[in-house]
Protein backbone atom coordinates (compact mmCIF):
# COMPACT_ATOMS: atom_id res chain seq x y z
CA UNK A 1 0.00 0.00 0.00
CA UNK A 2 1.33 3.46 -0.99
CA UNK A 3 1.71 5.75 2.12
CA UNK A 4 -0.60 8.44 2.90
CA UNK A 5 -0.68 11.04 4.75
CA UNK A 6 -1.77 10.07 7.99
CA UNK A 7 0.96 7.26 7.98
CA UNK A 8 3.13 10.32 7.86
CA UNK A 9 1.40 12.26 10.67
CA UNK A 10 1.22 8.73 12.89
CA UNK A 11 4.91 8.15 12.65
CA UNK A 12 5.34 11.85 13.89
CA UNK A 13 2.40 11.89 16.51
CA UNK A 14 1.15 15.00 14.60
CA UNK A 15 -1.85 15.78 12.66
CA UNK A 16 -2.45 15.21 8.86
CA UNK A 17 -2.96 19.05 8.54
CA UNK A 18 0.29 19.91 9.71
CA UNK A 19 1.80 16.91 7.43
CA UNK A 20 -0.34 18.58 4.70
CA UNK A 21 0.89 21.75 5.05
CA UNK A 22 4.27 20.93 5.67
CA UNK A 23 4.24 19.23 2.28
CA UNK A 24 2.84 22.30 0.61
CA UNK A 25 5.14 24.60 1.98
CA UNK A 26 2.95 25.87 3.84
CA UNK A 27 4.19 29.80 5.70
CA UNK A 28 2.53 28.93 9.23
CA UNK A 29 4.83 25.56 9.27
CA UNK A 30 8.07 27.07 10.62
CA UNK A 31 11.54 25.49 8.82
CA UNK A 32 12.12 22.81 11.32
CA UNK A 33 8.72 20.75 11.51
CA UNK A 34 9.01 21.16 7.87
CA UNK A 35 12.40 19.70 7.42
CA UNK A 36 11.34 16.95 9.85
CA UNK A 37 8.25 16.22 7.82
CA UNK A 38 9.54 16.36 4.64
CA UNK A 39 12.55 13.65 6.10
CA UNK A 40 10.23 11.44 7.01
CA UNK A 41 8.21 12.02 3.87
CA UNK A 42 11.31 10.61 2.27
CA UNK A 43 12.10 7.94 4.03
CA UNK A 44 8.84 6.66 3.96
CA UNK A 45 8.67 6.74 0.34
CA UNK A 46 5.75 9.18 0.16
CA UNK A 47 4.48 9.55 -3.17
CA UNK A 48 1.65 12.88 -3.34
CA UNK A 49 -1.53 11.87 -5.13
CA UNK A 50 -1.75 14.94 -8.43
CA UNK A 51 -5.18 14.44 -8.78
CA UNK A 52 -5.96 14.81 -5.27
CA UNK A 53 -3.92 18.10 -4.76
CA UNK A 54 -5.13 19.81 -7.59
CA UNK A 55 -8.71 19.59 -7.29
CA UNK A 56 -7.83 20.57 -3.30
CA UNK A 57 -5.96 23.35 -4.74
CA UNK A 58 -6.93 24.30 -7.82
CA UNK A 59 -3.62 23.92 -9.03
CA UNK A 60 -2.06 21.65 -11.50
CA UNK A 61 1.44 21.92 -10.31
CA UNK A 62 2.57 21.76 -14.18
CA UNK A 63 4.63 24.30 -16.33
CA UNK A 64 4.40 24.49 -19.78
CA UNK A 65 7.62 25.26 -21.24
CA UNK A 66 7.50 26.15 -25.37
CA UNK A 67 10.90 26.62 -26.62
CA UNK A 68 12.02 26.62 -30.64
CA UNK A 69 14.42 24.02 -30.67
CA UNK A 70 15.10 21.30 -28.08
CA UNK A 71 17.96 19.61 -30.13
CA UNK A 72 19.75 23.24 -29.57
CA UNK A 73 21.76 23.13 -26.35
CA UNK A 74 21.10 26.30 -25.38
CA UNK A 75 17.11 25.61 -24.97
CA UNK A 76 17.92 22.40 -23.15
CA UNK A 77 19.93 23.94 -20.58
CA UNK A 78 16.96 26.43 -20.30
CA UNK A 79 14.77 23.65 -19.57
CA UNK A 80 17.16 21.81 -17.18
CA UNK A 81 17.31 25.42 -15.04
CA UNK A 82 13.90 25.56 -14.90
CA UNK A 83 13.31 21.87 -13.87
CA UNK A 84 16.32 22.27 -11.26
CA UNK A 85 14.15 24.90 -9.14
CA UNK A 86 10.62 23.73 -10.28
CA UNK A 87 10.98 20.07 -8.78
CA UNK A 88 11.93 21.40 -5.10
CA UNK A 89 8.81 23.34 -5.25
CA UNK A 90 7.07 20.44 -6.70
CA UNK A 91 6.01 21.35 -9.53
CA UNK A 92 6.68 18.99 -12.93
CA UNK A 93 7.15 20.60 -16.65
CA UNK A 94 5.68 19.52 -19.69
CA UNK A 95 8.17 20.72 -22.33
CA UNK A 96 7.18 21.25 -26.18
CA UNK A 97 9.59 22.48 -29.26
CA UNK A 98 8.14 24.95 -32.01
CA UNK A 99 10.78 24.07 -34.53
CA UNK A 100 10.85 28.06 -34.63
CA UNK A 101 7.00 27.67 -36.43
CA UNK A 102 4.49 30.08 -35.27
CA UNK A 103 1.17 28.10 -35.89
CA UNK A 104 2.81 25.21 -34.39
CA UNK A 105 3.71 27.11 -31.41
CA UNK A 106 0.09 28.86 -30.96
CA UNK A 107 -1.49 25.30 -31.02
CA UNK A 108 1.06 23.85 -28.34
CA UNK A 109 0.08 26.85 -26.16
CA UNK A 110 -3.43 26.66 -26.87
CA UNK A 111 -3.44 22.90 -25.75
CA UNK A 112 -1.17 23.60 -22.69
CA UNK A 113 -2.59 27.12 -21.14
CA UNK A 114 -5.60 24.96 -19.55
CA UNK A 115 -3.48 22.05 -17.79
CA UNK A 116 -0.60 24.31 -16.42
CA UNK A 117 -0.41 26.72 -13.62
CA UNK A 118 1.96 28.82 -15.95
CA UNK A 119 3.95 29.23 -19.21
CA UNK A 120 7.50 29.77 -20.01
CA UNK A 121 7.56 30.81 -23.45
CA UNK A 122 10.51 31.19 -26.06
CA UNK A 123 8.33 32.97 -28.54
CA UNK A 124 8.82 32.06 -32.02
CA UNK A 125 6.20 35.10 -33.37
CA UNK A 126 6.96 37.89 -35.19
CA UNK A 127 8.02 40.52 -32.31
CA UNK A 128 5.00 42.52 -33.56
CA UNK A 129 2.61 39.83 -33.45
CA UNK A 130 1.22 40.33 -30.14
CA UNK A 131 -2.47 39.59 -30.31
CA UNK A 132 -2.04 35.80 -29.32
CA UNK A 133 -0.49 36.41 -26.22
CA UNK A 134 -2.13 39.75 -25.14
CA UNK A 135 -5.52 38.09 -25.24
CA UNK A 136 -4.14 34.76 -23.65
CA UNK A 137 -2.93 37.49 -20.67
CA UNK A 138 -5.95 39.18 -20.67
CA UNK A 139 -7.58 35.93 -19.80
CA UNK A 140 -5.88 35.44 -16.77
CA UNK A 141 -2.82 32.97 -18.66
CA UNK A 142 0.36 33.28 -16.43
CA UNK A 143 3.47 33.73 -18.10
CA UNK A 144 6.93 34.72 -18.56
CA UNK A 145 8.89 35.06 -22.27
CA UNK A 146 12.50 33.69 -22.22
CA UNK A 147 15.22 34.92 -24.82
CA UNK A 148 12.67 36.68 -26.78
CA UNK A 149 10.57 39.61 -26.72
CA UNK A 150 7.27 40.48 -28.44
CA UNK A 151 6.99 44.24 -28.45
CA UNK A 152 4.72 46.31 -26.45
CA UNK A 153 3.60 42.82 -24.60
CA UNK A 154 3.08 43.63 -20.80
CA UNK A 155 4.71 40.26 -19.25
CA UNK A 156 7.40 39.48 -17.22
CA UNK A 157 10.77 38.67 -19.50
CA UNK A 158 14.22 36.84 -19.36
CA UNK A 159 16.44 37.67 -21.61
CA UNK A 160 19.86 38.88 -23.32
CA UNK A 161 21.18 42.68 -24.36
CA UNK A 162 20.63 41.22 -28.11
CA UNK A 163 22.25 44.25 -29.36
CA UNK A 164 25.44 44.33 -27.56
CA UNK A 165 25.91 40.69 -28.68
CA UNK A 166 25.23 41.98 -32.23
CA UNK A 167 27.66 44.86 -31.17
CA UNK A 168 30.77 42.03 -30.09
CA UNK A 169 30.25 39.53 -32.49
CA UNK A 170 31.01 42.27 -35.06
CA UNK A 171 33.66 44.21 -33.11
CA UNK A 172 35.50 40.46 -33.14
CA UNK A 173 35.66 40.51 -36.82
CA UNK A 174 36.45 44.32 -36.97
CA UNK A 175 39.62 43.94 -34.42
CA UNK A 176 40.87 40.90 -36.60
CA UNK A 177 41.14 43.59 -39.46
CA UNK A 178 38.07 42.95 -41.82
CA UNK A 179 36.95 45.49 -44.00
CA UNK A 180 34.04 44.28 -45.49
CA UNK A 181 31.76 42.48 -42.85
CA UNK A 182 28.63 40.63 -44.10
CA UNK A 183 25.72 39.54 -42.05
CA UNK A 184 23.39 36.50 -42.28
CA UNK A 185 19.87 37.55 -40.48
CA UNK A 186 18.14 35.48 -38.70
CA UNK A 187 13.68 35.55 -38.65
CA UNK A 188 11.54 38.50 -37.70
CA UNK A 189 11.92 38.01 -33.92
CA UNK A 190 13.77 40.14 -30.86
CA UNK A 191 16.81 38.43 -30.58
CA UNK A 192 17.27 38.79 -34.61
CA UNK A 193 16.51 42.63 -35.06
CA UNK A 194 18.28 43.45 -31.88
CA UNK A 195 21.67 41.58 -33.20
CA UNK A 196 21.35 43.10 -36.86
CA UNK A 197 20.72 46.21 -35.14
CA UNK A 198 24.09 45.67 -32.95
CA UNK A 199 25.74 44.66 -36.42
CA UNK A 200 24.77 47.98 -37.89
CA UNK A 201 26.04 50.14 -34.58
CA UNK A 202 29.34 48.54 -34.76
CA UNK A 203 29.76 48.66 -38.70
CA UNK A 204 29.22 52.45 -38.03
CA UNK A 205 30.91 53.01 -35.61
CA UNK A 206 34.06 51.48 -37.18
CA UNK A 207 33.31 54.26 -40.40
CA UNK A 208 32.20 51.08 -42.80
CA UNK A 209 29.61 50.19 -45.16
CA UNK A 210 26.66 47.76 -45.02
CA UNK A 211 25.83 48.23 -48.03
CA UNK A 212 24.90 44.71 -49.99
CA UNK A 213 26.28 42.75 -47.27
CA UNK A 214 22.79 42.00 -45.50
CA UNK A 215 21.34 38.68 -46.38
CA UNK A 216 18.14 36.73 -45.42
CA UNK A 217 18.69 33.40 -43.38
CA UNK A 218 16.93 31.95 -40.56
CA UNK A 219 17.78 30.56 -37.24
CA UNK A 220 18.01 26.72 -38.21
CA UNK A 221 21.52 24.72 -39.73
CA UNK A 222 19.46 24.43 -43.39
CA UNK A 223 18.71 28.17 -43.01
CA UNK A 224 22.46 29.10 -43.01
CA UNK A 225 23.38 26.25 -45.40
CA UNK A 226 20.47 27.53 -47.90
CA UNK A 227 21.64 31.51 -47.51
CA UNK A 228 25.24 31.01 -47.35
CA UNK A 229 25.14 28.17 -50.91
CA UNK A 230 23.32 31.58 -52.60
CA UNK A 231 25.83 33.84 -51.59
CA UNK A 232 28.61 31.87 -52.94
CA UNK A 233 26.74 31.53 -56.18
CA UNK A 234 26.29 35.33 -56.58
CA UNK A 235 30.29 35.53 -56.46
CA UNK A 236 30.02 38.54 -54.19
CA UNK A 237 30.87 37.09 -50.94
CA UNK A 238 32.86 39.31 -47.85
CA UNK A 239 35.95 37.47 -46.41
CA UNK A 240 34.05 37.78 -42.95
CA UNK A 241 30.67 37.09 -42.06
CA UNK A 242 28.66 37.35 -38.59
CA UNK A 243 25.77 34.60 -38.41
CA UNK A 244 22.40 35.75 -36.46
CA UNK A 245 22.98 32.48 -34.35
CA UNK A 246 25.30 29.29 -34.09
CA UNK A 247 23.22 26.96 -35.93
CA UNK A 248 22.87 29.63 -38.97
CA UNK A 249 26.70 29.52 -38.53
CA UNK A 250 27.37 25.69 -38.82
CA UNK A 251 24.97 25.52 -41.64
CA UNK A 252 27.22 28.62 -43.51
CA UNK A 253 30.19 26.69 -42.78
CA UNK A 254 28.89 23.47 -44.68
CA UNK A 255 28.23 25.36 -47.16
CA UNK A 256 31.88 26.66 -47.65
CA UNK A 257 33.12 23.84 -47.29
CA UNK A 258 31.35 22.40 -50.00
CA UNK A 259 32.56 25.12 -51.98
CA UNK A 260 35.97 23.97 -50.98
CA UNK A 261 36.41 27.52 -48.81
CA UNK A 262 38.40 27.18 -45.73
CA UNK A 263 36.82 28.93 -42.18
CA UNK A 264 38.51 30.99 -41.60
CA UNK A 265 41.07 31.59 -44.42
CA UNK A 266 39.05 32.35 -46.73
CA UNK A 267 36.24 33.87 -45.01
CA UNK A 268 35.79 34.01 -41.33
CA UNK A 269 32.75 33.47 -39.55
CA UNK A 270 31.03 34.29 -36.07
CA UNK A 271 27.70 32.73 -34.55
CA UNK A 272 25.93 34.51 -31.32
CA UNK A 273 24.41 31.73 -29.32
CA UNK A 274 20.55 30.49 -30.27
């Protein structure tokens, strides 16, 4: 038989409120009784019942974490952080990947915003499209947007000063001596216009040109092969090139290499994370 509660509270002589309470982290339990609770908990091999506390609660004790890409390491640390400090607090994740498509990633939301007490959200929208989530917020949705911003959303945020890694990714290439510094774009989201707009400030501010050295990719391996294979081919191609992100990068990378270019004698490249 599984233990229950009261097992807990006979083995302690105390009631199955206080064990209850304990277990929920409860603020009138003070540290101690917790701690000797929970201990006991433990060694007992209590096991808390999910359907039980949630209709007590009216909480699910689940996160919904939406991210673009899981096979990216970046994104899986994310969702290794998040587990690390939900699981004390005993809450469980249910993690789903967009592969960076927007449709995809409203229908994942759509399915999860119901069975979690909260989102984590890696937004792979256009950073004007806004409507999706502002009505999800307006509906009483909990959430919080990690690595990428949607603009003039009112929600709590996590994430990186996209422009001064734009700004260092192309200072690198600048200090090495290039000249002529092309950049492969990544989608219409945060992190992308805030890292072409870091390109741009440090092009600038080094007195060089942009000029044709701009070029549509995306955020994914085939993006960068795909943009980088068309560069070649229009025989116009800088000897230094910053990629939107690392995947973008590798993919560029194949692609010189299949045009039997060397990184980076012949052209040098930088990536900037996910």
């Amino acid at each position: 038989m599984p233990t229950t509660l009261e097992d807990i509270a006979r083995a302690l002589k105390v009631s199955k409120m206080t064990v209850s309470r304990a277990i929920n982290n409860h603020p009138e339990i003070n540290s101690e009784t917790r701690s000797r609770i929970l201990a006991t908990a433990q060694k007992m091999n209590y096991r808390p019942n999910q359907f039980a506390r949630a209709l007590t609660t009216n909480r699910s004790f689940l996160i919904g974490i939406v991210v673009p890409d899981l096979m990216h390491s970046y994104f899986a640390e994310i969702c290794r952080g998040i587990e690390s400090q939900a699981r004390p607090a005993g809450y469980q994740n249910l993690i789903c990947s967009t592969d960076e498509e927007s449709r995809k990633e409203m229908d994942e939301i759509e399915a999860l915003v119901s069975r979690t007490d909260g989102l984590i959200v890696a937004s792979a929208l256009a950073a004007n499209e806004v409507k999706f989530y502002r009505q999800l917020i307006r509906d009483g949705a909990r959430m919080v947007l990690i690595d990428r911003l949607l603009d003039g959303l009112k929600c709590s945020a996590v994430i990186t000063d996209d422009v001064q890694v734009g700004v260092l990714a192309t200072e690198h290439l600048i200090n090495l001596g290039h000249k002529k510094i092309g950049h492969l774009r990544g989608p219409d989201v945060s992190t992308s216009t805030k890292r072409h707009e870091g390109y741009l400030k440090a092009i600038k501010s080094a007195g060089l040109s942009s000029t044709n050295l701009v070029r549509e990719c995306g955020y994914t391996e085939s993006d960068g092969l795909q943009a980088m294979r068309h560069w070649i081919q229009e025989g116009n191609l800088p000897p230094a090139v910053f990629a939107a992100n690392d995947p973008a990068a590798i993919g560029a990378m194949s692609a010189l290499n299949e045009a039997g270019m060397k990184v980076p004698d012949d052209v040098a490249i930088v990536g900037a994370g996910r």
